[in-house]
PDB file of N, CA and C in Angstrom:
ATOM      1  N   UNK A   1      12.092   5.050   8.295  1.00  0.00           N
ATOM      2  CA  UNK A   1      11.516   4.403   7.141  1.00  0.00           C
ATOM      3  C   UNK A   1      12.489   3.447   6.450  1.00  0.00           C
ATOM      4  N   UNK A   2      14.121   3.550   6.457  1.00  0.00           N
ATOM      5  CA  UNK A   2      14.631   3.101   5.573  1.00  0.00           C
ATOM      6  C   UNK A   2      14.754   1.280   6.713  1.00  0.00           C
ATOM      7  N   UNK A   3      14.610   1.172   8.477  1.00  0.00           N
ATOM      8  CA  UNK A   3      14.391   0.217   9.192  1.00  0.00           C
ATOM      9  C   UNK A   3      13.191  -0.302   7.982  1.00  0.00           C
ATOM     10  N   UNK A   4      12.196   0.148   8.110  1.00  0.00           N
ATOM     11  CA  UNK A   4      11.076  -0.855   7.644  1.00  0.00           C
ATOM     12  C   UNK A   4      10.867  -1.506   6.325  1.00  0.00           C
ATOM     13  N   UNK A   5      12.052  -0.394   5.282  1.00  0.00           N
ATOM     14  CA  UNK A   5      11.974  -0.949   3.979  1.00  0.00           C
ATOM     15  C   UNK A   5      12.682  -1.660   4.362  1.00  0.00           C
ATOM     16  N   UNK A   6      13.492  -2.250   5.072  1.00  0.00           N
ATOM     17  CA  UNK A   6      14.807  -3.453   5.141  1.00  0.00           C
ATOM     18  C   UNK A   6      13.711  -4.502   5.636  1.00  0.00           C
ATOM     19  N   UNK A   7      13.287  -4.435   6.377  1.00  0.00           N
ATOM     20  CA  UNK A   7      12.177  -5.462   7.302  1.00  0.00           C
ATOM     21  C   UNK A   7      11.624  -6.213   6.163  1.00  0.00           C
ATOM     22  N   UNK A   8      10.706  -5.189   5.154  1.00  0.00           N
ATOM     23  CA  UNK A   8      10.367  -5.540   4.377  1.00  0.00           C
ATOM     24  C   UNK A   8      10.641  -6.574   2.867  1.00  0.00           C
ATOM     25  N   UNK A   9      12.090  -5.936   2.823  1.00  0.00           N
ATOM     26  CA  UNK A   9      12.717  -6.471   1.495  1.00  0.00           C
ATOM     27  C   UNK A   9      13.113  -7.870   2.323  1.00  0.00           C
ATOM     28  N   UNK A  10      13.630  -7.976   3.635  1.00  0.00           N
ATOM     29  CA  UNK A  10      14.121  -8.839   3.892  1.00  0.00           C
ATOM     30  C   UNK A  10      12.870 -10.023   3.926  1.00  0.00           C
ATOM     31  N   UNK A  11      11.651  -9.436   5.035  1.00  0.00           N
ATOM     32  CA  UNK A  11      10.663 -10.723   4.459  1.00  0.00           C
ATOM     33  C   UNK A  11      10.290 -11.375   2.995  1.00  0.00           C
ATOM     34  N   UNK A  12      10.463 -10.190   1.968  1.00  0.00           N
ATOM     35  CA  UNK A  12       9.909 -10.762   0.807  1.00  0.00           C
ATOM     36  C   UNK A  12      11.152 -12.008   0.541  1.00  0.00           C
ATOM     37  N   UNK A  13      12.662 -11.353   0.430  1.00  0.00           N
ATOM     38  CA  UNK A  13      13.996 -12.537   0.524  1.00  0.00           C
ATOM     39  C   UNK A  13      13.413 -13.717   1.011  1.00  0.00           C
ATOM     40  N   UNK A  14      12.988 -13.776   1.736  1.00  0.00           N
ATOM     41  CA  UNK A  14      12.580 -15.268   2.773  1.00  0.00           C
ATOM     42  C   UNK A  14      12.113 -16.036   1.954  1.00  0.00           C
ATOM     43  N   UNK A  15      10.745 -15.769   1.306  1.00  0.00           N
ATOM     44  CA  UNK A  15       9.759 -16.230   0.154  1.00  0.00           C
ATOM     45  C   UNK A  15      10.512 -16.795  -0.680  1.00  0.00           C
ATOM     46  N   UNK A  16      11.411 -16.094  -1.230  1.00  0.00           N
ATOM     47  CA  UNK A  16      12.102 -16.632  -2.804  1.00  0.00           C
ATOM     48  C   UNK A  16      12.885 -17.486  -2.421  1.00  0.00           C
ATOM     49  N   UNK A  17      12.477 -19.018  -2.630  1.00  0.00           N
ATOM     50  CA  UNK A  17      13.204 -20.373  -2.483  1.00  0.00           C
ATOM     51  C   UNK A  17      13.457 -20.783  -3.926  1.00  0.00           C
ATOM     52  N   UNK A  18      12.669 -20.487  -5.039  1.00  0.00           N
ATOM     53  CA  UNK A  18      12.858 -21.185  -6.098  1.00  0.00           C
ATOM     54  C   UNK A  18      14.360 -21.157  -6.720  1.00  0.00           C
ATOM     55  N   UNK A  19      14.641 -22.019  -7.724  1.00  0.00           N
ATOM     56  CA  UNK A  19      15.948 -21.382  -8.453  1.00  0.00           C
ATOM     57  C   UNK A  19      15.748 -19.944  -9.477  1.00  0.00           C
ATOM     58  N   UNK A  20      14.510 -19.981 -10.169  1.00  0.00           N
ATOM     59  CA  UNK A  20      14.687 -19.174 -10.825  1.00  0.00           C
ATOM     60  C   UNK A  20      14.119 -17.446 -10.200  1.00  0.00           C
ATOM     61  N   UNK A  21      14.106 -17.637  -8.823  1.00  0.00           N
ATOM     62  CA  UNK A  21      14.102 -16.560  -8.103  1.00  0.00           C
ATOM     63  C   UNK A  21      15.155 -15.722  -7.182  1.00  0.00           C
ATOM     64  N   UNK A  22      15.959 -16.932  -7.864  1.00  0.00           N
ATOM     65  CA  UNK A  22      17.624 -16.247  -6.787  1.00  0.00           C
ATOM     66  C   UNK A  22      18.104 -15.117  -7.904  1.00  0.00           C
ATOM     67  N   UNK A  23      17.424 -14.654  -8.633  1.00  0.00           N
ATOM     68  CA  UNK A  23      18.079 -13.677  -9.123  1.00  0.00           C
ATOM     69  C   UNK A  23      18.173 -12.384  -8.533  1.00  0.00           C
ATOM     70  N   UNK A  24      16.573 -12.677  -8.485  1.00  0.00           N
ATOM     71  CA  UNK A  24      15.917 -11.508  -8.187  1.00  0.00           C
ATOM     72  C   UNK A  24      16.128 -10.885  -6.819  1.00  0.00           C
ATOM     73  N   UNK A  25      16.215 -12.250  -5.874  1.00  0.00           N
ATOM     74  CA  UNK A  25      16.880 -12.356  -4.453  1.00  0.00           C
ATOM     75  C   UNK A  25      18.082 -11.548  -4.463  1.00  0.00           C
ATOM     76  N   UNK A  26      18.826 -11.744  -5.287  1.00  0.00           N
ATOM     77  CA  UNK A  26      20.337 -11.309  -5.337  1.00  0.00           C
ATOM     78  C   UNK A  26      19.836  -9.581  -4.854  1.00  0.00           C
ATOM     79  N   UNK A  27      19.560  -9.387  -6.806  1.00  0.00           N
ATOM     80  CA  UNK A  27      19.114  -8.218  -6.797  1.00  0.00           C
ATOM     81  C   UNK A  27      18.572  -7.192  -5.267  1.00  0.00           C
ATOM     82  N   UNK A  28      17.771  -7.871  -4.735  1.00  0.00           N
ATOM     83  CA  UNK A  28      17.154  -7.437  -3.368  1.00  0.00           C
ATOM     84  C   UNK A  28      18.298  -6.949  -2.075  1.00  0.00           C
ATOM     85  N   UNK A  29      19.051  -8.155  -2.283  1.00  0.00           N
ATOM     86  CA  UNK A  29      19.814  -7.865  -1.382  1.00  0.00           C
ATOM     87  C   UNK A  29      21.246  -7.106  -1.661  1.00  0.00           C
ATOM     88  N   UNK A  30      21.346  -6.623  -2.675  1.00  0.00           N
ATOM     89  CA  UNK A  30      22.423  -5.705  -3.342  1.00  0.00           C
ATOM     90  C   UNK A  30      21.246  -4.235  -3.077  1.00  0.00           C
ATOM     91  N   UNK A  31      20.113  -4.270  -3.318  1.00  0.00           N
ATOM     92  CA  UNK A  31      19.333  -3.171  -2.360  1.00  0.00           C
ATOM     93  C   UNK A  31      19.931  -3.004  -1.581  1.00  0.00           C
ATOM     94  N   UNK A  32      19.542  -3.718  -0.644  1.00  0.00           N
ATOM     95  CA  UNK A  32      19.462  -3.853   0.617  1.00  0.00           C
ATOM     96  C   UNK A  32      20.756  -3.139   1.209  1.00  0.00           C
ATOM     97  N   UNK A  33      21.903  -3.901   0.651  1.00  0.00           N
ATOM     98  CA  UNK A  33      23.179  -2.976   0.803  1.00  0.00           C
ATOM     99  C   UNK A  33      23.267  -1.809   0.548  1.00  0.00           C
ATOM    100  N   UNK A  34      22.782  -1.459  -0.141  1.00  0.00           N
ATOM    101  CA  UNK A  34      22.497   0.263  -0.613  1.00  0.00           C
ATOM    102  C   UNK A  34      22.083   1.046   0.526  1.00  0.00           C
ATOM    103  N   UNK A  35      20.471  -0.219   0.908  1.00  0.00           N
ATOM    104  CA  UNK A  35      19.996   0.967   2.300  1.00  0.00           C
ATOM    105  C   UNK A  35      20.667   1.291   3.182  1.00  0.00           C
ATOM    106  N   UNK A  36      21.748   0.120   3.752  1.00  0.00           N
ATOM    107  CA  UNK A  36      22.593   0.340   5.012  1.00  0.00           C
ATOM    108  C   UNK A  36      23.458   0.761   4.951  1.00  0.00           C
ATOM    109  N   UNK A  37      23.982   1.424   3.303  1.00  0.00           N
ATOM    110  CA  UNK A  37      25.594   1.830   3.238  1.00  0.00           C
ATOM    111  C   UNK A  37      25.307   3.540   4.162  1.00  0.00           C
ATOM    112  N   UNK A  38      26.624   3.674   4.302  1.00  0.00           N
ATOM    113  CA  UNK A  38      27.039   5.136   5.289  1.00  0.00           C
ATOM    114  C   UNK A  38      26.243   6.432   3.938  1.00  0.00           C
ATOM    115  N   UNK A  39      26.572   5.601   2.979  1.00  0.00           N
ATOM    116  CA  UNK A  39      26.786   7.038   1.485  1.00  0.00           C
ATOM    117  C   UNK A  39      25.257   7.222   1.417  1.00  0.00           C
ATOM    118  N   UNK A  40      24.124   6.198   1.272  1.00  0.00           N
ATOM    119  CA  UNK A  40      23.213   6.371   1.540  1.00  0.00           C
ATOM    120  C   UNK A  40      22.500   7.027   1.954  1.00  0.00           C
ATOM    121  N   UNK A  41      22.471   6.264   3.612  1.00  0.00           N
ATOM    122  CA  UNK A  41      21.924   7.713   4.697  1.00  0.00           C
ATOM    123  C   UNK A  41      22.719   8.901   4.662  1.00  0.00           C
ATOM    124  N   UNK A  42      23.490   9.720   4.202  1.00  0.00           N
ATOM    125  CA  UNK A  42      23.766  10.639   4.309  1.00  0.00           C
ATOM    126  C   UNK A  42      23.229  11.394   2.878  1.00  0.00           C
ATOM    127  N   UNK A  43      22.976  10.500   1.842  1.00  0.00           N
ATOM    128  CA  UNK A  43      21.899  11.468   0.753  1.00  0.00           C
ATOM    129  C   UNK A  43      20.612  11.454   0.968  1.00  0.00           C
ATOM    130  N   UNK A  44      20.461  10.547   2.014  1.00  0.00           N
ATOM    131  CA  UNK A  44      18.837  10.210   1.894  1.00  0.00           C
ATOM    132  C   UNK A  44      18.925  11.388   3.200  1.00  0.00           C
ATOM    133  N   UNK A  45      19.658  11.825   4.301  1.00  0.00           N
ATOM    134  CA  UNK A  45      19.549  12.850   5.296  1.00  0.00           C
ATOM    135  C   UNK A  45      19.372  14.223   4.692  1.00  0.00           C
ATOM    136  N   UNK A  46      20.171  13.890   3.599  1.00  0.00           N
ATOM    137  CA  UNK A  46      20.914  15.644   2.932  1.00  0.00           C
ATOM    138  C   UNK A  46      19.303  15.968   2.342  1.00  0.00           C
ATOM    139  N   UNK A  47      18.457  14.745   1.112  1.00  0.00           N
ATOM    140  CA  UNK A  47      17.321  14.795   0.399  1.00  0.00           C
ATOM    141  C   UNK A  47      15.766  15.163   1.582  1.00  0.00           C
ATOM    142  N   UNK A  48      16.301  14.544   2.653  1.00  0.00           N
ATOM    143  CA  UNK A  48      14.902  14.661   3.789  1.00  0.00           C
ATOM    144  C   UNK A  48      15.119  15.946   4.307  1.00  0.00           C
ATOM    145  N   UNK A  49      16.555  16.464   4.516  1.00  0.00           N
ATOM    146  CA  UNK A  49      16.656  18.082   5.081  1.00  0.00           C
ATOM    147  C   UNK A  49      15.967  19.207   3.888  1.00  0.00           C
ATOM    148  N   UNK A  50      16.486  19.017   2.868  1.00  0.00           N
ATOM    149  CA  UNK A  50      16.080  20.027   1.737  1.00  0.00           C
ATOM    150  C   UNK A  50      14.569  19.736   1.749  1.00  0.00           C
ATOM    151  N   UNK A  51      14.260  18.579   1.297  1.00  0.00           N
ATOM    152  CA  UNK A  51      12.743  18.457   0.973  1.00  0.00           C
ATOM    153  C   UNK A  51      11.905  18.850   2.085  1.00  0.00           C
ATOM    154  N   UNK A  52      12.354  18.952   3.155  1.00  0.00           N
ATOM    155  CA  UNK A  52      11.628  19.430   4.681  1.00  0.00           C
ATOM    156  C   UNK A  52      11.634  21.087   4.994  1.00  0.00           C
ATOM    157  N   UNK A  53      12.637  21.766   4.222  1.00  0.00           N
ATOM    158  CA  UNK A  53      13.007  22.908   4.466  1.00  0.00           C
ATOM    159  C   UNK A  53      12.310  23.409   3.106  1.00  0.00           C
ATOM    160  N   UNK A  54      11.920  22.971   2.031  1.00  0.00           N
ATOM    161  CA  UNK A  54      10.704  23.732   1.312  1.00  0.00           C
ATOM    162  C   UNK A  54       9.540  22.975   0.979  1.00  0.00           C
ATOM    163  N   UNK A  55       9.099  21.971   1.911  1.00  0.00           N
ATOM    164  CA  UNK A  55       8.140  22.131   2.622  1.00  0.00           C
ATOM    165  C   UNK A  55       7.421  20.568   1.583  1.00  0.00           C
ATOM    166  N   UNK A  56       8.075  19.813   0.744  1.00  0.00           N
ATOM    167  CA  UNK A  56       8.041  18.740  -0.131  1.00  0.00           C
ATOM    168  C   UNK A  56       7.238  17.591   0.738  1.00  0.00           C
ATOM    169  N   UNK A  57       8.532  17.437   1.854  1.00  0.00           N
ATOM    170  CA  UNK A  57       7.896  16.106   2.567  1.00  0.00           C
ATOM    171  C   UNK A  57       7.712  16.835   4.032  1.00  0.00           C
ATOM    172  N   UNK A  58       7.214  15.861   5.051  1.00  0.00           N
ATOM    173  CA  UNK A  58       7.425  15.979   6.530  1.00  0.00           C
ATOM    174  C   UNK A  58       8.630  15.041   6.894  1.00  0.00           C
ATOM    175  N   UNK A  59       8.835  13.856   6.610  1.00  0.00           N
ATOM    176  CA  UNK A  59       9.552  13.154   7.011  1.00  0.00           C
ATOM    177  C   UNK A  59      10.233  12.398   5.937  1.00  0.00           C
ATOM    178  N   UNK A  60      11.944  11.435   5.936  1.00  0.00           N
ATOM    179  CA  UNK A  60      12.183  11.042   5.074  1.00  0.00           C
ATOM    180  C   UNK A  60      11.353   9.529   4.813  1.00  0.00           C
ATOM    181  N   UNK A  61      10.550   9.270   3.714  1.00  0.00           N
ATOM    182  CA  UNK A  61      10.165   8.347   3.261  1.00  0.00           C
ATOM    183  C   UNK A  61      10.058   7.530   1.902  1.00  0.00           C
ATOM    184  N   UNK A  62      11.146   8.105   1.655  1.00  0.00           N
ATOM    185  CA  UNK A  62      11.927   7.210   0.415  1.00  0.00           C
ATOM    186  C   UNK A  62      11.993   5.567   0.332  1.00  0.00           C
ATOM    187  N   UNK A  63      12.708   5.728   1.244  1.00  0.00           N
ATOM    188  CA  UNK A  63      13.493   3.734   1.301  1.00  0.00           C
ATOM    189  C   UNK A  63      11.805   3.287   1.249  1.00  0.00           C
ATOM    190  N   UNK A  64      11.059   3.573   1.651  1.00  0.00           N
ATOM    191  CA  UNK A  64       9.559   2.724   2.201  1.00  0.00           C
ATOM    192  C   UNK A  64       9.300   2.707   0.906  1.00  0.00           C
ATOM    193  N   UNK A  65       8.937   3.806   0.419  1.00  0.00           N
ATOM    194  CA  UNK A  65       7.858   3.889  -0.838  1.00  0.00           C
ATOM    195  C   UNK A  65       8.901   2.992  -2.033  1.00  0.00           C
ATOM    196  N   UNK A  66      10.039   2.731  -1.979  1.00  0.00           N
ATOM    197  CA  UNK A  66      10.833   2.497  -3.098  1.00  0.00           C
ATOM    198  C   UNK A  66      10.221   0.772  -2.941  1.00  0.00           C
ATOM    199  N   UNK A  67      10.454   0.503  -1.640  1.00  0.00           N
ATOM    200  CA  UNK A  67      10.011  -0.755  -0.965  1.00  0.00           C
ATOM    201  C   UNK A  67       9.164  -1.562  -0.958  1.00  0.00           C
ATOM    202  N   UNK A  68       8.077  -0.351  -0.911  1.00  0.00           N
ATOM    203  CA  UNK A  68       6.653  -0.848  -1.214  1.00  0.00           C
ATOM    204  C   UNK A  68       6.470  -1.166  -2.974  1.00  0.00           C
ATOM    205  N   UNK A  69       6.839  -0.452  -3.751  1.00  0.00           N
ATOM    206  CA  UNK A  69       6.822  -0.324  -5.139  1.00  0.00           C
ATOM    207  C   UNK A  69       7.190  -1.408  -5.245  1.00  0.00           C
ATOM    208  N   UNK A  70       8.902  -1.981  -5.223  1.00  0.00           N
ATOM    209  CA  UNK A  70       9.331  -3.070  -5.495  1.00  0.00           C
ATOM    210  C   UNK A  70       8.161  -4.304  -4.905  1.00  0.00           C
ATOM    211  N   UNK A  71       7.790  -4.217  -3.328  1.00  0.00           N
ATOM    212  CA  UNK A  71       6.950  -5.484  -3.415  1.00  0.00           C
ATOM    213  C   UNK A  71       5.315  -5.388  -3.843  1.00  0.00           C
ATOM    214  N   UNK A  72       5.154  -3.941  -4.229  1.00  0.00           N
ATOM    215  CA  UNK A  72       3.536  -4.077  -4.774  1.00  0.00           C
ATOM    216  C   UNK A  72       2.843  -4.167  -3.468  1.00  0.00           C
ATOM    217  N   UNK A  73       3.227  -4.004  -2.384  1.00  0.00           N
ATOM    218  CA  UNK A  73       2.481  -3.785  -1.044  1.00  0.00           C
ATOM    219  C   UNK A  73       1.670  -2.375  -0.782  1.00  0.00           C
ATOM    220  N   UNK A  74       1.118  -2.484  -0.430  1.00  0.00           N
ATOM    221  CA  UNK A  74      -0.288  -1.032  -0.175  1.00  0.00           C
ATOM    222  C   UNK A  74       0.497  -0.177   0.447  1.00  0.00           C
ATOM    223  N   UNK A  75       0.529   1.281   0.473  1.00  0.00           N
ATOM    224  CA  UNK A  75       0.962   2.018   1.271  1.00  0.00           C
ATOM    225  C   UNK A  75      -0.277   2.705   2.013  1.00  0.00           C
ATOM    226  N   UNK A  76      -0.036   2.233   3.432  1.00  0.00           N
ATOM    227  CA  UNK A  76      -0.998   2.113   4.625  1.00  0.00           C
ATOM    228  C   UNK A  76      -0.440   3.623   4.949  1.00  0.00           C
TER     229      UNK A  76
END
């Protein structure tokens, strides 16, 4: 999930050409760094083990839903 929130944030990046959208761009991609840092996946592993072991989630799907929120995209 955290592949597709990147996919994602990265297409919306594409879009924002304006000037007064490079902020927000920034913002995105200082995400973005977040998703791929090492410190990351290893809370988002530690949060998908616990939440799986009492029974919260099936799978980790954090990065997506955070993803989807930020772009207001449907969760299919």
């Amino acid at each position: 999930d955290t592949d597709r929130a990147l996919v994602l944030l990265e297409e919306y990046c594409k879009k924002l050409r304006k000037p007064e959208e490079q902020q927000l761009k920034k913002a995105i991609r200082k995400v973005m760094g977040i998703f791929k840092s090492s410190l990351f996946q290893a809370l988002l592993g530690s949060f998908a083990e616990k939440a799986t072991r009492h029974g919260t989630i099936s799978h980790p799907s954090l990065p997506a839903a955070v993803a989807y929120d930020v772009l207001g995209c449907p969760k299919d």
